[in-house]
Protein backbone atom coordinates (compact mmCIF):
# COMPACT_ATOMS: atom_id res chain seq x y z
CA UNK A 1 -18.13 -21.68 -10.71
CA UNK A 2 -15.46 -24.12 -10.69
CA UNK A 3 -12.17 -23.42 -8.99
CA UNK A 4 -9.17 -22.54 -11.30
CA UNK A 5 -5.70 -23.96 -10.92
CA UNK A 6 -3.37 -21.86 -9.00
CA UNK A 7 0.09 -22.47 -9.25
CA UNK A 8 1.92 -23.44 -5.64
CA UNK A 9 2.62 -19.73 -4.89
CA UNK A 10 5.54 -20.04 -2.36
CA UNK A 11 7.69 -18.42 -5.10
CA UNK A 12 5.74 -17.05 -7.94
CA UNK A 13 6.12 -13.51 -6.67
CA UNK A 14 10.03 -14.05 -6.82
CA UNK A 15 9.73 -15.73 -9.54
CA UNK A 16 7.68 -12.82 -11.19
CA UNK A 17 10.89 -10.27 -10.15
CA UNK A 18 13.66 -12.81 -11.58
CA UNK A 19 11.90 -12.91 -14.93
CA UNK A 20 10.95 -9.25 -14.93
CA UNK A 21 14.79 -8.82 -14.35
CA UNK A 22 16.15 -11.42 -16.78
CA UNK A 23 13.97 -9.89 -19.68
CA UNK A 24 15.04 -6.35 -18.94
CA UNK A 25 18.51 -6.62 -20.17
CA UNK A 26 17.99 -3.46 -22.43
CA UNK A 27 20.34 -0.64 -23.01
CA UNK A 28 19.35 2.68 -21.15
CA UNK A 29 17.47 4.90 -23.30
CA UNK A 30 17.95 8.11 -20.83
CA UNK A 31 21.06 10.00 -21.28
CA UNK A 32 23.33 8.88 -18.36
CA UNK A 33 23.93 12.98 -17.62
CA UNK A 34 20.00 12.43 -16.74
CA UNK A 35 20.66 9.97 -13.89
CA UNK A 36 23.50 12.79 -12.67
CA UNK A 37 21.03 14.87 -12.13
CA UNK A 38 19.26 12.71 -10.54
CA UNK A 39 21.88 11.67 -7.90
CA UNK A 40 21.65 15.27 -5.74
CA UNK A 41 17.99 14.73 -5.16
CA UNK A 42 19.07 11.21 -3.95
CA UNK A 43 21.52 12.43 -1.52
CA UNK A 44 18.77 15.48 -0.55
CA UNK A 45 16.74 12.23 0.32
CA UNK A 46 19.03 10.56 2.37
CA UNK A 47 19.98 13.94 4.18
CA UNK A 48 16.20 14.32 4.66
CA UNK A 49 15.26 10.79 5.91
CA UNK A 50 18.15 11.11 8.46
CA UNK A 51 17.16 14.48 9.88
CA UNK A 52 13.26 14.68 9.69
CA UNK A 53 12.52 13.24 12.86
CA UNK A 54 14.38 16.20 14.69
CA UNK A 55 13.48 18.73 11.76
CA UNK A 56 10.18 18.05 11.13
CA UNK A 57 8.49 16.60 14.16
CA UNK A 58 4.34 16.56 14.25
CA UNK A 59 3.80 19.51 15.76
CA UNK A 60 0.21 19.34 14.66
CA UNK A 61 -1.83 22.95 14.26
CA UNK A 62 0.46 26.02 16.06
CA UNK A 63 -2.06 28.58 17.89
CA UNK A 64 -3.97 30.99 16.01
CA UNK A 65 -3.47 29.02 12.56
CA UNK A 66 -6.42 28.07 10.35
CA UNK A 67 -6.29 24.00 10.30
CA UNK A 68 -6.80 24.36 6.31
CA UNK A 69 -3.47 25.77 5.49
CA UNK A 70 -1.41 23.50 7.98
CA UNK A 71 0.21 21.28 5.57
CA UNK A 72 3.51 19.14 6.34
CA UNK A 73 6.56 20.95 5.71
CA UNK A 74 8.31 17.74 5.45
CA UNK A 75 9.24 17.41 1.81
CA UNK A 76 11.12 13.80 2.15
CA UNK A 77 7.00 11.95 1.33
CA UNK A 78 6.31 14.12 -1.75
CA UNK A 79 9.77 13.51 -3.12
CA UNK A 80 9.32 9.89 -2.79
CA UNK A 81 6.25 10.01 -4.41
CA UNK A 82 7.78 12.05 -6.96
CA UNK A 83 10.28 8.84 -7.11
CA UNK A 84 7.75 6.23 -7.83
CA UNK A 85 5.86 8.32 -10.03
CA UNK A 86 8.96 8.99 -12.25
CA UNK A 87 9.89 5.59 -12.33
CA UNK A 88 6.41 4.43 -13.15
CA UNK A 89 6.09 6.52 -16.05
CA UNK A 90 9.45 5.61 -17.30
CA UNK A 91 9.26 2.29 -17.03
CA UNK A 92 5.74 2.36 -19.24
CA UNK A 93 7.33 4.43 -21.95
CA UNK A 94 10.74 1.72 -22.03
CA UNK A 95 7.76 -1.05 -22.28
CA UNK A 96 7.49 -1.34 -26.09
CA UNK A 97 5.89 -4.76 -26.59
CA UNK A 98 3.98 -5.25 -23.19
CA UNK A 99 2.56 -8.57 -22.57
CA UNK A 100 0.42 -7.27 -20.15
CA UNK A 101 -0.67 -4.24 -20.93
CA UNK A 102 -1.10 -1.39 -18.63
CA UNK A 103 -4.85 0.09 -19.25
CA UNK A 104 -5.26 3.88 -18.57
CA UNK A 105 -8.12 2.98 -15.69
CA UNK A 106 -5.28 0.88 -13.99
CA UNK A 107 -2.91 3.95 -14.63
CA UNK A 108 -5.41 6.26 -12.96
CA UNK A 109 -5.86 4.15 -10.04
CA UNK A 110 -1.97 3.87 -9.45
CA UNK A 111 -1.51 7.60 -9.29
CA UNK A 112 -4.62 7.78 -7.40
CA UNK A 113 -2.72 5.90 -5.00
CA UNK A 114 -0.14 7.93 -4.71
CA UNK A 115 -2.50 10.83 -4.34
CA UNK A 116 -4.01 9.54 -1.70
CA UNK A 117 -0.73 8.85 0.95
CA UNK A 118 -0.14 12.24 -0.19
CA UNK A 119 -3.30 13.45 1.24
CA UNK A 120 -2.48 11.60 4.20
CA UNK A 121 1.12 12.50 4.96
CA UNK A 122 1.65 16.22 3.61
CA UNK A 123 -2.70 17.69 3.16
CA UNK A 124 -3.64 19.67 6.38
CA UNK A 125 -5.33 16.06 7.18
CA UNK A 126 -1.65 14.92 8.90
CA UNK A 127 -1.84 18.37 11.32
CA UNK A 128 -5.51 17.71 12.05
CA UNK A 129 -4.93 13.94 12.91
CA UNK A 130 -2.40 15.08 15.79
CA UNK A 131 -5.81 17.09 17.39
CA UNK A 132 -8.51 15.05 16.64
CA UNK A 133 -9.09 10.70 16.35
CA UNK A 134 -11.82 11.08 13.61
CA UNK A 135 -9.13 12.60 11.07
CA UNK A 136 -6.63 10.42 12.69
CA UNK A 137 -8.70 7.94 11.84
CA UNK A 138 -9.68 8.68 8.40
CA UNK A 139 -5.76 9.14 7.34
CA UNK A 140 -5.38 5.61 8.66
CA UNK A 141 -8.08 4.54 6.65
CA UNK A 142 -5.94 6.08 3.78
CA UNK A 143 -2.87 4.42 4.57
CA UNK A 144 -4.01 1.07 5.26
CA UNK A 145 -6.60 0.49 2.78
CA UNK A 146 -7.51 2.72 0.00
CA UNK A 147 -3.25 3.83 -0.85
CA UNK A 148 -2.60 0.21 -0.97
CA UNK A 149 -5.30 -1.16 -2.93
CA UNK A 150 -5.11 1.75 -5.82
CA UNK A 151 -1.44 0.82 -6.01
CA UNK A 152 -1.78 -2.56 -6.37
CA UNK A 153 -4.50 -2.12 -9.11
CA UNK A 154 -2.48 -0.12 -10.70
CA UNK A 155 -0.11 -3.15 -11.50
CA UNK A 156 3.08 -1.27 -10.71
CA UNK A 157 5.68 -4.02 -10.72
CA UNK A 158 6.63 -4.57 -14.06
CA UNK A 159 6.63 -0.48 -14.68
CA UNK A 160 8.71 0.23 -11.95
CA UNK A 161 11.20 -2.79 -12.51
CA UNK A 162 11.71 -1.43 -16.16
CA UNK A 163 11.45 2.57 -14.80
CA UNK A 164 14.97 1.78 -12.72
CA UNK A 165 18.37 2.59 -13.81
CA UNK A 166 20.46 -0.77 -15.55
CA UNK A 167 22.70 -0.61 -12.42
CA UNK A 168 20.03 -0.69 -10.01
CA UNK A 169 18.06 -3.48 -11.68
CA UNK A 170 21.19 -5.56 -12.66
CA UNK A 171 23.20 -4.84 -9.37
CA UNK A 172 21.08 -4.96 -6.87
CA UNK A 173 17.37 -6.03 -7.85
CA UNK A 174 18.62 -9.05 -9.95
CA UNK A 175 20.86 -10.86 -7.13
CA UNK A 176 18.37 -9.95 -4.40
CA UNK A 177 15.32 -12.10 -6.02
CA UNK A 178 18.29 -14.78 -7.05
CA UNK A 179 19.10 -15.00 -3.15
CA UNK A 180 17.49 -18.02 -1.34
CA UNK A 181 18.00 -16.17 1.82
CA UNK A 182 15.69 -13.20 0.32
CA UNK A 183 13.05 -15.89 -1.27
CA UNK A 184 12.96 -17.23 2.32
CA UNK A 185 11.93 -13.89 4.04
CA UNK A 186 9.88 -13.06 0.93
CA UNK A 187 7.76 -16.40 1.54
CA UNK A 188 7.56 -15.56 5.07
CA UNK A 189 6.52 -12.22 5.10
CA UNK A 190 3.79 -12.85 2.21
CA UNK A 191 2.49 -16.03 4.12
CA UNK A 192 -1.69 -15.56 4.03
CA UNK A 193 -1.94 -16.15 7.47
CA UNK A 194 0.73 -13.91 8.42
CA UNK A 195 0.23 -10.93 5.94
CA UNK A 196 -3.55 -11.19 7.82
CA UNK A 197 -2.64 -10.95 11.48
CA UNK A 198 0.26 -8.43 10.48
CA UNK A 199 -3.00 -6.33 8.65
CA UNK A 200 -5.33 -6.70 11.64
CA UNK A 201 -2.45 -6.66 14.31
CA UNK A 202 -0.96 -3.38 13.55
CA UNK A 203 -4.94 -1.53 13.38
CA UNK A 204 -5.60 -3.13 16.95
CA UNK A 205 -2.05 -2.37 18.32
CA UNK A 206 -2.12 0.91 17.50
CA UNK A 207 -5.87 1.13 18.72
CA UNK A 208 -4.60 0.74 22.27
CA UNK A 209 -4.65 4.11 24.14
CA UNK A 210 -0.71 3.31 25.41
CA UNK A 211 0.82 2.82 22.11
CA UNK A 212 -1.75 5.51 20.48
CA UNK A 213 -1.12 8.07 23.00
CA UNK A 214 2.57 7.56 22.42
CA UNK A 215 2.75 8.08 19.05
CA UNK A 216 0.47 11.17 19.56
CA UNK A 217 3.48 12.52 21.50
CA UNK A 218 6.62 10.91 20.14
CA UNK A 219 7.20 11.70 15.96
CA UNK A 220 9.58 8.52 15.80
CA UNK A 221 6.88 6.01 17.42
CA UNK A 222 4.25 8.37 14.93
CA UNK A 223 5.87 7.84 11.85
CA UNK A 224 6.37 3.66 12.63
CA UNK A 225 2.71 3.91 12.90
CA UNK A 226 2.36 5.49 9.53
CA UNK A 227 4.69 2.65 8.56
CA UNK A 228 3.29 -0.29 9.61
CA UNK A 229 -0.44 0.78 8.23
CA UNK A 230 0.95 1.19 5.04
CA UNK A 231 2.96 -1.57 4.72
CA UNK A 232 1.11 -4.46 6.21
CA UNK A 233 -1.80 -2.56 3.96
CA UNK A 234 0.52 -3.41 1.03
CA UNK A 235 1.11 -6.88 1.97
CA UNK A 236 -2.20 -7.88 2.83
CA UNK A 237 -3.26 -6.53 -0.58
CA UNK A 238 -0.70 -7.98 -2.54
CA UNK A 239 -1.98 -11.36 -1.91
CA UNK A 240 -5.53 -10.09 -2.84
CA UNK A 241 -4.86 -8.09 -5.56
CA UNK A 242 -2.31 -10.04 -7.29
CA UNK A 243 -1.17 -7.64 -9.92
CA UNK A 244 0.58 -9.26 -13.11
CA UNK A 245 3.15 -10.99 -13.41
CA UNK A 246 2.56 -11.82 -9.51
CA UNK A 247 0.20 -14.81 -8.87
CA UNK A 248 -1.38 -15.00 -5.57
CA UNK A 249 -1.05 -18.12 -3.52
CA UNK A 250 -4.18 -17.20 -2.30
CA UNK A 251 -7.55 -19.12 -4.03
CA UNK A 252 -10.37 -16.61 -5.28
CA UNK A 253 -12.85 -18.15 -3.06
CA UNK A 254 -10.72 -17.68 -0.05
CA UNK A 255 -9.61 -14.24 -0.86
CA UNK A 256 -13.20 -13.26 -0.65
CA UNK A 257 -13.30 -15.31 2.33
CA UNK A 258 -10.71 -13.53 4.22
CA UNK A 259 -12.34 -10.26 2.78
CA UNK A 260 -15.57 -11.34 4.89
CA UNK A 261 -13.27 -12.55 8.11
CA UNK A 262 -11.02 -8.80 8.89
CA UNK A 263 -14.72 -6.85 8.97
CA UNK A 264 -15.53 -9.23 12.40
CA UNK A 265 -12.46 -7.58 14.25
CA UNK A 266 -12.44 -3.92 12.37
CA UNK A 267 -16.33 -4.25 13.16
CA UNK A 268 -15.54 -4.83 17.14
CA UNK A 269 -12.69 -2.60 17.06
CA UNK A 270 -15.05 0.19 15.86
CA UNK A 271 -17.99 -0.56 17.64
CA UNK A 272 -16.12 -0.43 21.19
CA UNK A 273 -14.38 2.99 20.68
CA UNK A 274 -18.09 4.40 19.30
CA UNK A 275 -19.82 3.55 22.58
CA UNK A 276 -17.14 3.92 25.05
CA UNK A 277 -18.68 6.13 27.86
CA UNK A 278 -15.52 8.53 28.12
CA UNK A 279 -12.99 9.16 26.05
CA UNK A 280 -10.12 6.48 25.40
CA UNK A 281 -6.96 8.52 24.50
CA UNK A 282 -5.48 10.81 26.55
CA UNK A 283 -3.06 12.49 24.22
CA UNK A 284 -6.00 14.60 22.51
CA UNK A 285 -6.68 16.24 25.88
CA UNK A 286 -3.12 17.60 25.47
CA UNK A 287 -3.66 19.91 22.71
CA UNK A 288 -6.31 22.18 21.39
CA UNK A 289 -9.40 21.12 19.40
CA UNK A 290 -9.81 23.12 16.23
CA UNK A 291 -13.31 22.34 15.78
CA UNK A 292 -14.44 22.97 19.10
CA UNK A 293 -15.92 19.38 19.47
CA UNK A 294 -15.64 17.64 22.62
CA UNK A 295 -13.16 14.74 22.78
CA UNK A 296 -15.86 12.37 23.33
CA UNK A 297 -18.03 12.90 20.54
CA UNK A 298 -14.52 13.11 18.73
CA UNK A 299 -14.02 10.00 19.75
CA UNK A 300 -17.66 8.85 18.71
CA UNK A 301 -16.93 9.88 15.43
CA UNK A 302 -13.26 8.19 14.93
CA UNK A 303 -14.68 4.63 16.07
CA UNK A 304 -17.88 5.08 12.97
CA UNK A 305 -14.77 6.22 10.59
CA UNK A 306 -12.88 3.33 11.85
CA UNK A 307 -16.51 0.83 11.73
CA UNK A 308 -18.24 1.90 8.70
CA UNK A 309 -15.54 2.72 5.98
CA UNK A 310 -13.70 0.32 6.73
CA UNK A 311 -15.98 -2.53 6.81
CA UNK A 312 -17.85 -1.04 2.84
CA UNK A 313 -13.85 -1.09 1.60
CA UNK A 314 -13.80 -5.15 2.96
CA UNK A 315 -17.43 -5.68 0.66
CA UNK A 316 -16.13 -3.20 -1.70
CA UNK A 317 -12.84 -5.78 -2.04
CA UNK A 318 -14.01 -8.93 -2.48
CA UNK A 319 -16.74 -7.78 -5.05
CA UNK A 320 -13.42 -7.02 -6.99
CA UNK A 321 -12.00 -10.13 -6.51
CA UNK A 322 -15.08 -11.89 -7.83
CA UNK A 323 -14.75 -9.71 -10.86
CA UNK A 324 -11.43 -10.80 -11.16
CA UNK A 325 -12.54 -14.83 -11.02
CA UNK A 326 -15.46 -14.43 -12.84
CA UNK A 327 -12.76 -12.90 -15.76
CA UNK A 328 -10.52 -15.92 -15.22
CA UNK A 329 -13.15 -18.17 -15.64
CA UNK A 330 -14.15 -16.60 -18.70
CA UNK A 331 -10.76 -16.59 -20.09
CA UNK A 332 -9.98 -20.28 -19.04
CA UNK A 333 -13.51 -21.30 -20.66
CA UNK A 334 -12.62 -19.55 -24.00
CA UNK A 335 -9.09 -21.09 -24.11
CA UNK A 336 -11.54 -24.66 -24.51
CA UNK A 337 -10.88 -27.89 -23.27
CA UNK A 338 -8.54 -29.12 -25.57
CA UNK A 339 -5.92 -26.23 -24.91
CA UNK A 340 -2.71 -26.71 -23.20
CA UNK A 341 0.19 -23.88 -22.17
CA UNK A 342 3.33 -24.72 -24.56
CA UNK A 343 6.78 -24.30 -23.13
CA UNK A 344 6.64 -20.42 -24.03
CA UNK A 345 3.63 -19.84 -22.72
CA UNK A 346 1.24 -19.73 -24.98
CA UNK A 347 -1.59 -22.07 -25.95
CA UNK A 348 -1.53 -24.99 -28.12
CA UNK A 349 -4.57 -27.45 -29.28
CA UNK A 350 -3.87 -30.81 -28.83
């Protein structure tokens, strides 16, 4: 299998934005009184983001209620799913003549996505995590892998880019991408070696019982945990995934290769909080089990959740990424030798 060409990728993700914006110069097809509508669940947002640390702190399960019906009253994640979903949709229905066309199994996968960090933030599974590591583990595991990764499949950017208002794409996403100051942090923060240690950093970090057992007992410190997982998740992905128009920097062969290297640590990670002779984290001992389980077989149970699944998504990965090759292979191979890209983009015989 001979390597393809990748372009120097220090820029093509920018690069991807600026065009997406430049070809989006298209006059709203909503009725502006829509986007009024749309500004009080904006400011509900903001009011929300500002206030749900004090409002809606993670008070896990309250005594004598059944850990099934203990969802989130937080509404501020659901609405912002809400958000993306909207402007996913939109932005599919404004794309007339796609040149990379959205397939329904990549549609699926995006809302997938979406269901999943809403399985981990607002399901009975974010009350649950605050008594117990093996469902704090598993919403992790939601977070930092499987969200991520259906999102990214899902090829959101050019959907979303053409879901958002003119004003918002013209006035703020179009000058942002132009910045050098914002390609700068964009290279930086999407460097491979970075996005990796940024991906395995944050799982080990907040591995360690200090920083664990604080966010166990502190919702600001709890909710930068949920942050970080997801977002180095989506950075680390981004660079595997590569969803159109974004081109990787990253070679096939060594996105399977760094695929192989992040099970070594998860593996040890896992491994050491399995066979630990007592348990680890002391904020567990703080509130009540549900399950009646004792906080070392708990804890037994976390570190397989954190071993196992993690490790089959890493194999799971990279068999995707060979797909992916193997299909740009194919397509390079059926292009023929002779065939060069013209100055639009498409292919000419020489």
């Amino acid at each position: 299998m001979s390597a393809p060409r990748q372009r120097n990728g220090g820029s093509d993700g920018t690069a991807a934005l600026a065009k997406s914006a430049h070809i989006l110069r298209w006059k709203d097809k909503l009725p502006s009184r829509l986007w009024l509508l749309a500004w009080p669940a904006i400011a509900v947002a903001v009011l929300l983001l500002a206030g749900a640390p004090n409002v809606y702190a993670h008070e896990g399960i309250e005594a004598g209620q059944s850990p099934w019906t203990a969802w989130n009253p937080n509404p501020l994640p659901t609405l912002l799913l809400f958000v993306a979903a909207y402007l996913y949709v939109t932005g599919l229905g404004r794309w007339q003549r796609p040149s990379h066309p959205v397939s329904a199994w990549q549609r699926i996968s995006f809302f997938s996505g979406l269901l999943a960090i809403f399985l981990a933030l607002q399901s009975p599974l974010d009350a649950l995590a605050q008594h117990m590591l093996s469902f704090h583990q598993v919403q992790h595991f939601l977070l930092r892998m499987v969200a991520p990764l259906l999102l990214l499949l899902g090829a959101p950017l050019t959907p979303i880019l053409r879901g958002l208002p003119s004003w918002a794409l013209m006035g703020v996403v179009k000058p942002v991408v132009k910045n050098h100051w914002a390609r700068g942090v964009y290279d930086l923060i999407t460097n491979p070696v970075l996005t990796t240690v940024l991906f395995l950093g944050f799982l080990g970090f907040w591995q360690v019982p200090g920083p664990h057992n604080l966010a166990l007992r502190n919702t600001l410190i709890h909710e930068l945990m949920h942050f970080t997982m997801l977002s180095s998740g989506l950075l680390f992905y981004w660079l595997v995934i590569d969803p159109k128009p974004h081109r990787s920097r990253l070679h096939y062969g060594l996105r399977v290769l760094y695929q192989g290297l992040i099970i070594i640590p998860n593996t040890f990670l896992g491994a050491a909080i399995t066979f630990a002779r007592q348990p680890i984290y002391s904020g567990y001992a703080d509130v009540e089990q549900p399950f009646n389980i004792s906080l070392l077989t708990d804890q037994q149970l976390g570190g397989m959740l954190l071993w196992v699944p993690g490790d089959m998504m890493s194999i799971l990965v990279a068999g995707v990424v060979m797909v992916m090759w193997y299909e740009k292979e194919e397509g390079e191979g059926s292009k023929g030798p002779g065939a060069v890209p013209s100055s639009e983009g498409k292919i000419s015989r020489q």
